[in-house]
N, C-alpha and C. Protein backbone atom coordinates (compact mmCIF):
# COMPACT_ATOMS: atom_id res chain seq x y z
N UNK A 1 -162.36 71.06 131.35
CA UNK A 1 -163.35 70.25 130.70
C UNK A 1 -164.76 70.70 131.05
N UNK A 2 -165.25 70.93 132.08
CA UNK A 2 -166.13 71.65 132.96
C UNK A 2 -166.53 72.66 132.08
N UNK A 3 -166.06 73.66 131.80
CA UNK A 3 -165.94 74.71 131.01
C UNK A 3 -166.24 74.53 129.91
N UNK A 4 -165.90 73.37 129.15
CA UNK A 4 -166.32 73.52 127.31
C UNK A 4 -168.03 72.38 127.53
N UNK A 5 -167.86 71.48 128.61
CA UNK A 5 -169.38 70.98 128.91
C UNK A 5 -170.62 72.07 128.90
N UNK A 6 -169.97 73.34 129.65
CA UNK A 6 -171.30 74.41 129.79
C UNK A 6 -171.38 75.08 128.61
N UNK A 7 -170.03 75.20 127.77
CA UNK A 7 -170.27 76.19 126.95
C UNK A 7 -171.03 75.43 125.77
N UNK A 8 -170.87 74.06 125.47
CA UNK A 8 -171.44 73.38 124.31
C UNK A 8 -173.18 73.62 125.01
N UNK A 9 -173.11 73.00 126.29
CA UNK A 9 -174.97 73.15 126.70
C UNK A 9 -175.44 74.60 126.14
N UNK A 10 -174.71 75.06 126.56
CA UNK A 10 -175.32 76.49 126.64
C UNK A 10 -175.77 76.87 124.89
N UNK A 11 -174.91 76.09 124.35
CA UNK A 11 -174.35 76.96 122.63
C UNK A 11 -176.00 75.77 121.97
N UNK A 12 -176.03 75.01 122.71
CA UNK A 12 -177.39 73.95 122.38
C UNK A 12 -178.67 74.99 122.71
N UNK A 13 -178.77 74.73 123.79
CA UNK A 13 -179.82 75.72 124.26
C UNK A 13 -180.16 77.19 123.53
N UNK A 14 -178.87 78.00 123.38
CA UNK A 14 -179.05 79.11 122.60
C UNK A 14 -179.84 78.61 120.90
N UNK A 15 -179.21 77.80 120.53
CA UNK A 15 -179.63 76.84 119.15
C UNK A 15 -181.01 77.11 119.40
N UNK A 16 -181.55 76.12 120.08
CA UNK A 16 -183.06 75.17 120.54
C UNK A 16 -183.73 76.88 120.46
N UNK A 17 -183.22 77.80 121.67
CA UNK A 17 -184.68 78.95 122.04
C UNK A 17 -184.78 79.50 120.18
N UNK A 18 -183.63 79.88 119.60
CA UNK A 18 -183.41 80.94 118.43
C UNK A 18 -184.20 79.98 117.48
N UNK A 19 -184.41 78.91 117.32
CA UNK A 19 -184.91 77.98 116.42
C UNK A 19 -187.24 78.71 116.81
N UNK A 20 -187.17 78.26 118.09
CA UNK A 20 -188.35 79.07 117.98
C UNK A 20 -188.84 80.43 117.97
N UNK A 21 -187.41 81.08 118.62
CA UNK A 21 -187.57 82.62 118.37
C UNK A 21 -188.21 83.54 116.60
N UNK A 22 -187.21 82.61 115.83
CA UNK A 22 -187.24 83.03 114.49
C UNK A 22 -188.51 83.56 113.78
N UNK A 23 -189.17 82.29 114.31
CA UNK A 23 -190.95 82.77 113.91
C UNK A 23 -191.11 84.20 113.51
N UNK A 24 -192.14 84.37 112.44
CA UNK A 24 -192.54 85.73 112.09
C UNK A 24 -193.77 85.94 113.12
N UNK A 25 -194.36 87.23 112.86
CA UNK A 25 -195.63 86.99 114.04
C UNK A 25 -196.45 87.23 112.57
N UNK A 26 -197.85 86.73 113.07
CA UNK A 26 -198.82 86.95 112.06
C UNK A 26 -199.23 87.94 111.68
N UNK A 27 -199.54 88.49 110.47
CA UNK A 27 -200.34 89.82 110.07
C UNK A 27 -201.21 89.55 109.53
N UNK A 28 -202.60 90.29 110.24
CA UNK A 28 -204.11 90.09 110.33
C UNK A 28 -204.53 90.36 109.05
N UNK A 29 -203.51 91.08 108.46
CA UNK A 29 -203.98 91.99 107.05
C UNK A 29 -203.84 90.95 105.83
N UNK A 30 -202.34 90.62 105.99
CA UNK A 30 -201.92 88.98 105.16
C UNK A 30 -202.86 87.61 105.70
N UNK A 31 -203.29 87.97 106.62
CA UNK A 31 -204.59 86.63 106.82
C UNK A 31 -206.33 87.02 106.05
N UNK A 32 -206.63 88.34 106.11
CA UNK A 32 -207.88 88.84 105.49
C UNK A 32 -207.79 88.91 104.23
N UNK A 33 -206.27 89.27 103.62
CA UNK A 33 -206.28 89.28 101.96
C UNK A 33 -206.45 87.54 101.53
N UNK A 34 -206.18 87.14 102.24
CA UNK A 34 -205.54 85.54 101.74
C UNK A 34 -207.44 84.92 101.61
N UNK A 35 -208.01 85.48 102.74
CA UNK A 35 -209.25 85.04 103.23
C UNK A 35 -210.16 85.32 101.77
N UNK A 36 -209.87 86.51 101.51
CA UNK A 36 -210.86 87.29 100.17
C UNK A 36 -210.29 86.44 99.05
N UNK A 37 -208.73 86.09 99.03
CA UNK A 37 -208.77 85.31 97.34
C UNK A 37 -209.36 84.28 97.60
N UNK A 38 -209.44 83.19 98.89
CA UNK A 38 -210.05 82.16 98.68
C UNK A 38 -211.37 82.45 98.78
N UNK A 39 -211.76 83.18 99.13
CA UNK A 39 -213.50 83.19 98.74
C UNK A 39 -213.57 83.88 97.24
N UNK A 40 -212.83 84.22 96.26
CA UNK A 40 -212.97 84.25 95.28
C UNK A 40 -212.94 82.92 94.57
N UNK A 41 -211.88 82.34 94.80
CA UNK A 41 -211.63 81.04 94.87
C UNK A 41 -213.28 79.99 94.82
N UNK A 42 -212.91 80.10 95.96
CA UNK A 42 -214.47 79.15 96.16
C UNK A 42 -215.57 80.33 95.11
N UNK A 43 -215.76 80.98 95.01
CA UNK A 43 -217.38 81.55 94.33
C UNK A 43 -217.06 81.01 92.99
N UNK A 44 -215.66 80.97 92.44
CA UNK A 44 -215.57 80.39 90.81
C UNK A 44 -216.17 78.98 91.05
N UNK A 45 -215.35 78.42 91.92
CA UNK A 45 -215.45 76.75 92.11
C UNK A 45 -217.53 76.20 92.04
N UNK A 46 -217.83 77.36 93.22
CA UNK A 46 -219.12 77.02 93.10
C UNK A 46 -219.80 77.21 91.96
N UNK A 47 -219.73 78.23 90.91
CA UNK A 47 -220.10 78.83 89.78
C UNK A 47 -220.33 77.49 89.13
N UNK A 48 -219.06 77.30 88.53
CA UNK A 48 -218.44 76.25 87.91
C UNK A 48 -219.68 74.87 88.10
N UNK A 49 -219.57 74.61 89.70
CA UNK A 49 -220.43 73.47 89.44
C UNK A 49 -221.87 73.21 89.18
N UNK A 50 -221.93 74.70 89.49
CA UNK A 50 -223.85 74.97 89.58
C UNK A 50 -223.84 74.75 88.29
N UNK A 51 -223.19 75.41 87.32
CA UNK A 51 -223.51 75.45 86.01
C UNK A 51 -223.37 74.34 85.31
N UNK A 52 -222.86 73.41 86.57
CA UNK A 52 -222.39 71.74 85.19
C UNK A 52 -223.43 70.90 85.75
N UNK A 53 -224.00 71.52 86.89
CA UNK A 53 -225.07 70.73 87.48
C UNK A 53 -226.45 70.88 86.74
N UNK A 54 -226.39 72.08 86.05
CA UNK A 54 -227.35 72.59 85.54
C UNK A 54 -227.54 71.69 84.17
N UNK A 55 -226.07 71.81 83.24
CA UNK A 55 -226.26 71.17 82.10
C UNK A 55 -226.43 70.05 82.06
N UNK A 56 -226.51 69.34 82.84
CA UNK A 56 -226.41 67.86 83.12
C UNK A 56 -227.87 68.12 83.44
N UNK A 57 -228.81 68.51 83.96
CA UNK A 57 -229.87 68.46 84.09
C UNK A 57 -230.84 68.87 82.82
N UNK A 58 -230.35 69.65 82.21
CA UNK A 58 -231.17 69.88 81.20
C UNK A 58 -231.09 68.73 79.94
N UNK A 59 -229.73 68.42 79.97
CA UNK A 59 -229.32 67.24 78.86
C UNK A 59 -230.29 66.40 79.04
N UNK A 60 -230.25 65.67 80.70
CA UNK A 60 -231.22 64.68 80.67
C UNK A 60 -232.47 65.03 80.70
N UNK A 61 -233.07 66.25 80.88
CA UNK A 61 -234.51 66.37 80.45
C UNK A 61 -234.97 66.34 78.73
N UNK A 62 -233.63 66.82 78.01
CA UNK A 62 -233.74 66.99 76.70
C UNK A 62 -234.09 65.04 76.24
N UNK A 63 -233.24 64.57 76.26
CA UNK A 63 -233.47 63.26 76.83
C UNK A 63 -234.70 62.49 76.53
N UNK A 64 -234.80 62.85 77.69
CA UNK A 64 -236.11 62.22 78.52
C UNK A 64 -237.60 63.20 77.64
N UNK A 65 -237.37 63.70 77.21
CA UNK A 65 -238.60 64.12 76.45
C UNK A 65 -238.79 63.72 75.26
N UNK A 66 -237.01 63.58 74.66
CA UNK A 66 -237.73 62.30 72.80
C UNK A 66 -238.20 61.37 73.24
């Protein structure tokens, strides 16, 4: 009985380390590409609002001048 107690701990433990072993490691290269689409990302986003910020400003000057 002794014997199947260590071997189940053990067969746990092996489980538990391999569960964090699995991990990939990071690549700096897949983190810098990812970095450049979202700053593409964001420069549309900002585009986008400057330009609605804009029309909205001119509307109401158009506006405001009849």
């Amino acid at each position: 009985m002794n014997s199947r107690e260590n071997a189940k701990r053990l067969e746990e433990h092996n489980s538990v380390s391999d569960r964090f072993a699995a991990k990939a490691r990071l690549n700096l290269n897949d983190l810098l590409k990812r970095r450049s689409a979202e700053k593409q990302v964001d420069k549309k986003t900002n585009l986008i609002i400057i330009s609605s910020a804009t029309a909205i400003a001119l509307v109401v000057l158009l506006i405001l001048s009849l």
